[in-house]
N, C-alpha and C. Protein backbone atom coordinates (compact mmCIF):
# COMPACT_ATOMS: atom_id res chain seq x y z
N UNK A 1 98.26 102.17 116.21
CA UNK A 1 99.35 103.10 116.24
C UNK A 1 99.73 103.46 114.79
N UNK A 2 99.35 104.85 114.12
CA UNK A 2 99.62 104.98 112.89
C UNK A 2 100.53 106.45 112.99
N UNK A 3 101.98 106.13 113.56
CA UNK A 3 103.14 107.24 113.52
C UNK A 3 103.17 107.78 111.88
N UNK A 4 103.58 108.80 111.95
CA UNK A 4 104.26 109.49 110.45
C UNK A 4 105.28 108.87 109.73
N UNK A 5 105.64 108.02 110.77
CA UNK A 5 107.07 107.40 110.10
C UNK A 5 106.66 105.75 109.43
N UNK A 6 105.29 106.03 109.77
CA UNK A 6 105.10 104.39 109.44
C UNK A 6 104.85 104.44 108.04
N UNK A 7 104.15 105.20 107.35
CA UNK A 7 104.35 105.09 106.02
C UNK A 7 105.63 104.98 104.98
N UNK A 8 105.74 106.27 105.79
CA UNK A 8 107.70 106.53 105.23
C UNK A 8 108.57 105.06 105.12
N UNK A 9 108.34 104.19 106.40
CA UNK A 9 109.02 103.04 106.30
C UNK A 9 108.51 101.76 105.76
N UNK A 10 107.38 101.76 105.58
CA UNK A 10 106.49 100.73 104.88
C UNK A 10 106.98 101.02 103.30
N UNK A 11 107.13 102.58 102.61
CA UNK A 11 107.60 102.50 101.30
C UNK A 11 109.22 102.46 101.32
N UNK A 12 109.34 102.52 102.10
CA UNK A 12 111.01 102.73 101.96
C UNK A 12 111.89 100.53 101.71
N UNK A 13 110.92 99.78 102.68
CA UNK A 13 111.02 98.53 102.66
C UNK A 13 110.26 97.83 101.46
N UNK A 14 109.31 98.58 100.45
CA UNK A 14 108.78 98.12 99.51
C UNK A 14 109.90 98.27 98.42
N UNK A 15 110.27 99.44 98.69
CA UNK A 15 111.46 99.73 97.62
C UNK A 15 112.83 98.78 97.40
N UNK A 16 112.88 98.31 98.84
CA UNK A 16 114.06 98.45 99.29
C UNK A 16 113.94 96.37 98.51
N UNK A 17 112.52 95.95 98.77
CA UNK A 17 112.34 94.35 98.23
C UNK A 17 112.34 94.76 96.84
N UNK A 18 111.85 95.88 96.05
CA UNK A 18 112.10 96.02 94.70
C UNK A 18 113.43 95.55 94.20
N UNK A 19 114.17 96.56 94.77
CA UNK A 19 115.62 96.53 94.54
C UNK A 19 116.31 95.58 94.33
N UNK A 20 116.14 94.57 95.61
CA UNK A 20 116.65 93.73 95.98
C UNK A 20 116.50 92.13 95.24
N UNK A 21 114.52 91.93 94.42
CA UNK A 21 114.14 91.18 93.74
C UNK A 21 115.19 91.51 92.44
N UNK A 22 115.21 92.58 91.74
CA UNK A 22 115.49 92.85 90.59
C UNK A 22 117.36 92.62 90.61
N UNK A 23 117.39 93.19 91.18
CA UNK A 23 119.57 92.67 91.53
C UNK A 23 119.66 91.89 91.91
N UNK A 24 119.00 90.63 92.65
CA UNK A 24 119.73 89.19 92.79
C UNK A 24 119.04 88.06 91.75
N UNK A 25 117.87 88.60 91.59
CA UNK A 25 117.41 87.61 90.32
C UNK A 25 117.05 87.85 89.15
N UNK A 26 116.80 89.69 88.85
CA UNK A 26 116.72 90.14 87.72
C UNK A 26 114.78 90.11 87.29
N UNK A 27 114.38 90.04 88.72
CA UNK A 27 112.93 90.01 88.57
C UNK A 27 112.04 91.41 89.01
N UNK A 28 111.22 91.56 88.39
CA UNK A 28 110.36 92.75 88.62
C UNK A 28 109.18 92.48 89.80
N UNK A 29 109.07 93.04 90.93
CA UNK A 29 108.41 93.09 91.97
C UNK A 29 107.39 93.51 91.83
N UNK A 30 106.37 92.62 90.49
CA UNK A 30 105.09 93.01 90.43
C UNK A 30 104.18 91.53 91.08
N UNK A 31 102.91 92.10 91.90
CA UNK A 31 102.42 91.43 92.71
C UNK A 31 101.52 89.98 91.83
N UNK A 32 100.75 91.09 91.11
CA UNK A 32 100.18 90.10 90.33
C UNK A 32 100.31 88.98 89.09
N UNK A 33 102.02 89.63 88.62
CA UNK A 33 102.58 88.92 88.06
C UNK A 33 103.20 87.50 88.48
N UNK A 34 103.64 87.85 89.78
CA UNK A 34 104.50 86.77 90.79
C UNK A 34 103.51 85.75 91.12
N UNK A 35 102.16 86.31 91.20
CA UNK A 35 101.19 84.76 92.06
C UNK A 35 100.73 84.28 90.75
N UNK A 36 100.33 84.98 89.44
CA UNK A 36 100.31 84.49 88.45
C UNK A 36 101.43 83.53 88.08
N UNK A 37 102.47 83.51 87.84
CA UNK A 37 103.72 82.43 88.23
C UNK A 37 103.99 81.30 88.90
N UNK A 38 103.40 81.94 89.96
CA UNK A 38 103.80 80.50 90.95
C UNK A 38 102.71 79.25 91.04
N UNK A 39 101.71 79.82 90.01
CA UNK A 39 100.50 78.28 89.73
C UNK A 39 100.80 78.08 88.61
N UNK A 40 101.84 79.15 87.49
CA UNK A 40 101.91 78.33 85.95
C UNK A 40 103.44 78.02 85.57
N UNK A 41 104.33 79.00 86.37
CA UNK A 41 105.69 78.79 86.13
C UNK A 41 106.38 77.62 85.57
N UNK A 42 107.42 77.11 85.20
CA UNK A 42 107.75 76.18 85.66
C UNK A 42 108.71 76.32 87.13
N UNK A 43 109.17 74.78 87.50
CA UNK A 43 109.03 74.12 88.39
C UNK A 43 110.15 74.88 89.44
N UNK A 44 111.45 75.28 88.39
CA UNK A 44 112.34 76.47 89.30
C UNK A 44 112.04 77.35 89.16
N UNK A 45 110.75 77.89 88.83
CA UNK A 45 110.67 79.58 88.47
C UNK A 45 109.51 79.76 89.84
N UNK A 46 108.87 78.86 90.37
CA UNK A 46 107.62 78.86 91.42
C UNK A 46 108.95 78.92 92.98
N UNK A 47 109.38 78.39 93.31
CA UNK A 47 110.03 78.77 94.73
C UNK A 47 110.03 80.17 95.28
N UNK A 48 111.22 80.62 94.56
CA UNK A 48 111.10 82.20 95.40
C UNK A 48 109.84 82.87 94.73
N UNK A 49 108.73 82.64 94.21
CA UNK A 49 107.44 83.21 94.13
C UNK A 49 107.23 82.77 95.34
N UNK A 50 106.62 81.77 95.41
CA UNK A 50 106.03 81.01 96.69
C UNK A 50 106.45 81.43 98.43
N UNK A 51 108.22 81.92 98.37
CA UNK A 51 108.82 82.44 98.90
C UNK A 51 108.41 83.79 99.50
N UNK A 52 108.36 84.14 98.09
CA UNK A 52 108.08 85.90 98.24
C UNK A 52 106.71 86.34 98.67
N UNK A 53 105.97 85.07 98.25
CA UNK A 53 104.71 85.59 98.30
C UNK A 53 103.93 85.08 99.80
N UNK A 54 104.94 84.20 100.53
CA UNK A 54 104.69 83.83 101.86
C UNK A 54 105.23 84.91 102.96
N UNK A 55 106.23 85.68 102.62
CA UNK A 55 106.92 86.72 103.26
C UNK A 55 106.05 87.78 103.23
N UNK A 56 105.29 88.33 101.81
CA UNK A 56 104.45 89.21 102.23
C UNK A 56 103.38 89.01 103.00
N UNK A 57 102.53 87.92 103.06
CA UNK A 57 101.47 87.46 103.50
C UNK A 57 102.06 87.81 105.27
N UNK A 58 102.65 86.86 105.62
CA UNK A 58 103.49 86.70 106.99
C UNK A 58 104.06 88.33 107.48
N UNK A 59 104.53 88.91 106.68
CA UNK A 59 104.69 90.65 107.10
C UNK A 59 103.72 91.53 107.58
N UNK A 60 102.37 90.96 106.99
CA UNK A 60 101.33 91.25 107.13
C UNK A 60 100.86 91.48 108.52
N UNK A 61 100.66 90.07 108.45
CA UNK A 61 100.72 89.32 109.71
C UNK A 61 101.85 89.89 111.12
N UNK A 62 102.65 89.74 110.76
CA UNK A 62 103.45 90.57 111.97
C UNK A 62 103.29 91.65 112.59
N UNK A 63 102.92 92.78 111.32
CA UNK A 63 102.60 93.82 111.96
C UNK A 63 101.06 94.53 112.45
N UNK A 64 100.63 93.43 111.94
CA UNK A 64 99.00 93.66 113.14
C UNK A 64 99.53 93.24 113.97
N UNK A 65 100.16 92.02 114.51
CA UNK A 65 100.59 91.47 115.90
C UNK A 65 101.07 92.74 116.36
N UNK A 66 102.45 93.16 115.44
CA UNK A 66 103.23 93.90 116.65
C UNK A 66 102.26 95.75 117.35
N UNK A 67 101.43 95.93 116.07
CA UNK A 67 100.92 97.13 116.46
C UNK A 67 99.46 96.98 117.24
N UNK A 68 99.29 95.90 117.44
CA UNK A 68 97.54 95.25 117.68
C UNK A 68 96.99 96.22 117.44
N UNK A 69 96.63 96.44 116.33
CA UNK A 69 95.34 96.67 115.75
C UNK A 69 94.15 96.09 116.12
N UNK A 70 93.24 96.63 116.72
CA UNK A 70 92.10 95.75 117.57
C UNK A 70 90.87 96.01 116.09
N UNK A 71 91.00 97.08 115.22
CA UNK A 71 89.88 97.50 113.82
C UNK A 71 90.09 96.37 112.87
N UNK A 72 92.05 95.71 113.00
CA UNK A 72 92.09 94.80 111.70
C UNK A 72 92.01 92.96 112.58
N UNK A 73 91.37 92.71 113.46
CA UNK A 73 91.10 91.64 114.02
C UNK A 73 90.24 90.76 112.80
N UNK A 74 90.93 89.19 113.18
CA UNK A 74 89.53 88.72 112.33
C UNK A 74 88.41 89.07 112.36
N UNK A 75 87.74 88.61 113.84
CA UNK A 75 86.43 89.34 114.16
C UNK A 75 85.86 90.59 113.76
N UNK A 76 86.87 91.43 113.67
CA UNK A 76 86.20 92.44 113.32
C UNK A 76 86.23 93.07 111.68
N UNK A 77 87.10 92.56 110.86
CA UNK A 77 87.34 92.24 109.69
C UNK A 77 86.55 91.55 109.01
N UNK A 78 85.60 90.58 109.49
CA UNK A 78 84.26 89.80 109.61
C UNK A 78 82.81 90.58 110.10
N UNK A 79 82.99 90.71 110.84
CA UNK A 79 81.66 91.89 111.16
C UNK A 79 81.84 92.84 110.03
N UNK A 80 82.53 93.44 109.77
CA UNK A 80 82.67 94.76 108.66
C UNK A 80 82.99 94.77 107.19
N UNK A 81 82.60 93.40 107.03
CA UNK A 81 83.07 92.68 105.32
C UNK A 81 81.61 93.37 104.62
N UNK A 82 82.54 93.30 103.02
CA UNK A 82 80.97 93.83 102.20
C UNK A 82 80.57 92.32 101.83
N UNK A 83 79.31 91.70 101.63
CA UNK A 83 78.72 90.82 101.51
C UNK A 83 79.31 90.25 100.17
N UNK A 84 79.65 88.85 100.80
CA UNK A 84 80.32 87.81 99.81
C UNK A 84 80.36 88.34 98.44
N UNK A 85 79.00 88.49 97.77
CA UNK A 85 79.14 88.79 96.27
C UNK A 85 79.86 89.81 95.89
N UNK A 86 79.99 91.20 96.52
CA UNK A 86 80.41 92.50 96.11
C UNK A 86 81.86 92.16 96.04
N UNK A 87 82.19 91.19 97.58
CA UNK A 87 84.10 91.10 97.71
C UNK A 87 84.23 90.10 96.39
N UNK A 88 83.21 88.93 95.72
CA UNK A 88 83.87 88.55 94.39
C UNK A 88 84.06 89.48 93.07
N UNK A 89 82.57 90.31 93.20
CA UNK A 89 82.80 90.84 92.34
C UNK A 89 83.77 92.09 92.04
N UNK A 90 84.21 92.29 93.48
CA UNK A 90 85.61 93.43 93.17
C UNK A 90 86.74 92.97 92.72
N UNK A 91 86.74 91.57 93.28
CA UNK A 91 87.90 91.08 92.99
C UNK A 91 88.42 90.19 91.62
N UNK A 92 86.94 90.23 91.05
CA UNK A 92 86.87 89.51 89.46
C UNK A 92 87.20 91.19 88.83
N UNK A 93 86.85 92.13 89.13
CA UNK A 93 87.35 93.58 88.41
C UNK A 93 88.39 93.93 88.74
N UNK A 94 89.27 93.89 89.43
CA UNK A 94 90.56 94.12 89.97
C UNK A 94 91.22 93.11 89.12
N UNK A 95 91.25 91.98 88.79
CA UNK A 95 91.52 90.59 87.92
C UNK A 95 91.54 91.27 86.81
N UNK A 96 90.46 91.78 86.42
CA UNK A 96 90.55 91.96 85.04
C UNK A 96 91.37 93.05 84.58
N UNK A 97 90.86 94.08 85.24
CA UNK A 97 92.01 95.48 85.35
C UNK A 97 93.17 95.09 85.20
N UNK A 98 93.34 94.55 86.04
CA UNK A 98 95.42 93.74 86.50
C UNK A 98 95.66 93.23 84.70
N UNK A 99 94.94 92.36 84.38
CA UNK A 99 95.19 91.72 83.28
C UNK A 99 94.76 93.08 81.90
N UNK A 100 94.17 93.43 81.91
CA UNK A 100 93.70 94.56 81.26
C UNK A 100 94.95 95.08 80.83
N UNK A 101 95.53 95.83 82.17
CA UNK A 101 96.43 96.85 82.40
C UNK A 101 97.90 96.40 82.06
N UNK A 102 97.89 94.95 82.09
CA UNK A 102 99.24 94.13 81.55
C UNK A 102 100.17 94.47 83.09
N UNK A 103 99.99 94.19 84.11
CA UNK A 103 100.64 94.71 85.52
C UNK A 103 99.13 95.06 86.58
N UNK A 104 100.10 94.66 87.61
CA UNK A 104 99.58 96.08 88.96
C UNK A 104 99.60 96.72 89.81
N UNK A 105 99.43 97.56 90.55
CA UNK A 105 100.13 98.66 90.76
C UNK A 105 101.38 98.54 91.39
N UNK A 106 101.56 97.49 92.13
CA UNK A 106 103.07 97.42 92.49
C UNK A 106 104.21 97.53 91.09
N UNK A 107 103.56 96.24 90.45
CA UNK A 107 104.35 96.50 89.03
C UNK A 107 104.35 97.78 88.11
N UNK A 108 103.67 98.54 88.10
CA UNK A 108 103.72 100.01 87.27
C UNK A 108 103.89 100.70 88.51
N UNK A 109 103.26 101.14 89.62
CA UNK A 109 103.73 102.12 90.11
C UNK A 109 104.74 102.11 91.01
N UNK A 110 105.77 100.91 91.53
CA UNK A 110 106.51 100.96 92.03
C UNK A 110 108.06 101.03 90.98
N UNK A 111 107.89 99.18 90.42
CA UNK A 111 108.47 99.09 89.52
C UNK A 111 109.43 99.80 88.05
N UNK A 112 107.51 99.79 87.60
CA UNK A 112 107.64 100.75 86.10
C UNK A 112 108.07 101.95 86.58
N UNK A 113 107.19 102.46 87.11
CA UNK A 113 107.94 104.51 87.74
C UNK A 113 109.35 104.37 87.67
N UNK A 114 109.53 103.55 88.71
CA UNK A 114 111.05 103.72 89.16
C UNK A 114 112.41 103.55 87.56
N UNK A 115 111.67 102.46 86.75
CA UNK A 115 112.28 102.04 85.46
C UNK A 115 111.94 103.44 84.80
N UNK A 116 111.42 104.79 84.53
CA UNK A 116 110.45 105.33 84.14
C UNK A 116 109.87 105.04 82.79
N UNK A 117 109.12 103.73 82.76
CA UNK A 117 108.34 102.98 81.98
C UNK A 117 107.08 104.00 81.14
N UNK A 118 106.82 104.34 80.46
CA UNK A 118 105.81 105.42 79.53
C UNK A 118 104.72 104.87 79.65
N UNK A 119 104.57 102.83 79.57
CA UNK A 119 103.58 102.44 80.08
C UNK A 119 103.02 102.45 80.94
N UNK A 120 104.15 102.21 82.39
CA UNK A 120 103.27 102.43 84.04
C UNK A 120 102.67 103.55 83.96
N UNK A 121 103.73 104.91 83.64
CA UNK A 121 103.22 106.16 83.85
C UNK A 121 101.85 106.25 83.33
N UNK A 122 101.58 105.92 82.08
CA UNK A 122 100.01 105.86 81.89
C UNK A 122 98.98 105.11 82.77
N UNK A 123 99.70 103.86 83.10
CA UNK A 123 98.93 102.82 84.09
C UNK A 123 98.33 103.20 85.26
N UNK A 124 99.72 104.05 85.79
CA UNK A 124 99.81 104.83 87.03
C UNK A 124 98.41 105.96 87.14
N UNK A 125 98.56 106.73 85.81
CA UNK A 125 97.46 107.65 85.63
C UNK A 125 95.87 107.53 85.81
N UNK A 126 96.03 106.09 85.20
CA UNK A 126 94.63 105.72 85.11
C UNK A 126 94.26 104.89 86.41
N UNK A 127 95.09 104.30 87.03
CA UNK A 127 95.12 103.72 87.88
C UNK A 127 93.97 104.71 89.62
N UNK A 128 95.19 106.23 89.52
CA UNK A 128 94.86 107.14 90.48
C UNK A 128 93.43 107.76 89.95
N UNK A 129 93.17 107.84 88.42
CA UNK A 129 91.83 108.45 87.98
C UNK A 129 91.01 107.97 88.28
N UNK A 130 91.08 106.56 88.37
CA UNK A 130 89.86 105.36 89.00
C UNK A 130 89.58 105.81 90.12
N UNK A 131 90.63 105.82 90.98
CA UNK A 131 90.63 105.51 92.60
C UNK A 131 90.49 107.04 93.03
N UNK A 132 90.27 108.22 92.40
CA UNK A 132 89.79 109.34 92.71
C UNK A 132 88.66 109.42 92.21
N UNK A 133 87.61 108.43 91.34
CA UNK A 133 86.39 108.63 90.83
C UNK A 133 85.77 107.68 91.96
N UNK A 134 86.35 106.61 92.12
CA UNK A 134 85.80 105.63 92.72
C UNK A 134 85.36 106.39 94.46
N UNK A 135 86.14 106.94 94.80
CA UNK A 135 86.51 107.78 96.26
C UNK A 135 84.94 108.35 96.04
N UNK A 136 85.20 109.43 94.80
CA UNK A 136 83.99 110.43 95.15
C UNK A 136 82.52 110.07 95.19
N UNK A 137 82.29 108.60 94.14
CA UNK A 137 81.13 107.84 94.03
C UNK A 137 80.85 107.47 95.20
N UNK A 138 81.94 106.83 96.14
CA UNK A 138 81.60 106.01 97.25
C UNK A 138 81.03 107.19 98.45
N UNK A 139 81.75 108.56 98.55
CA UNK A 139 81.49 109.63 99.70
C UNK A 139 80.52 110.27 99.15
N UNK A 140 80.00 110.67 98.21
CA UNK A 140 79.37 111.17 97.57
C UNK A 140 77.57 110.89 96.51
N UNK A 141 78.02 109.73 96.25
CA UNK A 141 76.99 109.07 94.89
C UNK A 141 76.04 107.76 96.44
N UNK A 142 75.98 108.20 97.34
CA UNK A 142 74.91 107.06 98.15
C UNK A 142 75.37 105.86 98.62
N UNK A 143 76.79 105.53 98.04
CA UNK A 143 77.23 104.16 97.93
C UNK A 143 77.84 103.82 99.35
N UNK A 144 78.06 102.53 99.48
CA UNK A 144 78.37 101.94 101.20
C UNK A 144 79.86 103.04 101.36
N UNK A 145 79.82 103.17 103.06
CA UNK A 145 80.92 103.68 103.20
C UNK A 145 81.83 103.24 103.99
């Protein structure tokens, strides 16, 4: 079930945890910053990471339950995986990017935008330039689809 309104409300509740991180604790609702934290933090700075970062996981989770998605099943999330090496090696480049980029995209393009940060906005830029090169390589250049 993918209504019009489901996006609308999926960003509207991203915003709405932005907000809400940054006015009660004065923290920036960047993703990769927060799990980076909660393995080096110290010892009161790891909870509401750990917190936060169990809520998203678990949100996740809820709403395949509530919409059953029968495409995002384990099983079938498993049948349709790219082969072990490619999912490390995207995810050692996404790592590096993140770290590269000093943030990611939650942190510049939710965050930073909203702060209007000169850095996200560039982040942001390069961020969408990727992911519109990457698009056309993948539909276009032979690559898995």
């Amino acid at each position: 079930m993918n209504l019009p309104w489901s996006a609308a409300a999926g960003g509207a509740l991203i915003g709405a945890a932005a907000v809400l991180l940054l006015a009660t604790i004065g923290r920036v609702a960047g993703i990769s910053g927060i799990t980076a934290g909660s393995l080096r933090a110290g010892k009161g700075e790891r909870a509401w990471r750990w917190a936060f970062l169990a809520g998203l996981t678990a949100s996740a989770g809820l709403v395949l339950w509530w919409q059953s998605v029968p495409e995002a099943s384990p099983r079938a999330l498993l049948r349709d995986a790219l082969p072990a090496w490619q999912l490390m090696g995207a995810g050692l480049l996404v790592g590096f990017g993140t770290r590269l980029g000093n943030g990611c995209t939650s942190g510049h393009g939710v965050c930073g935008m909203a702060r209007a940060s000169k850095r996200s906005l560039a982040a942001v830029l390069v961020f969408m330039a990727c992911a519109m090169l990457t698009t056309f390589l993948v539909r276009h250049g032979g690559g898995p689809t």
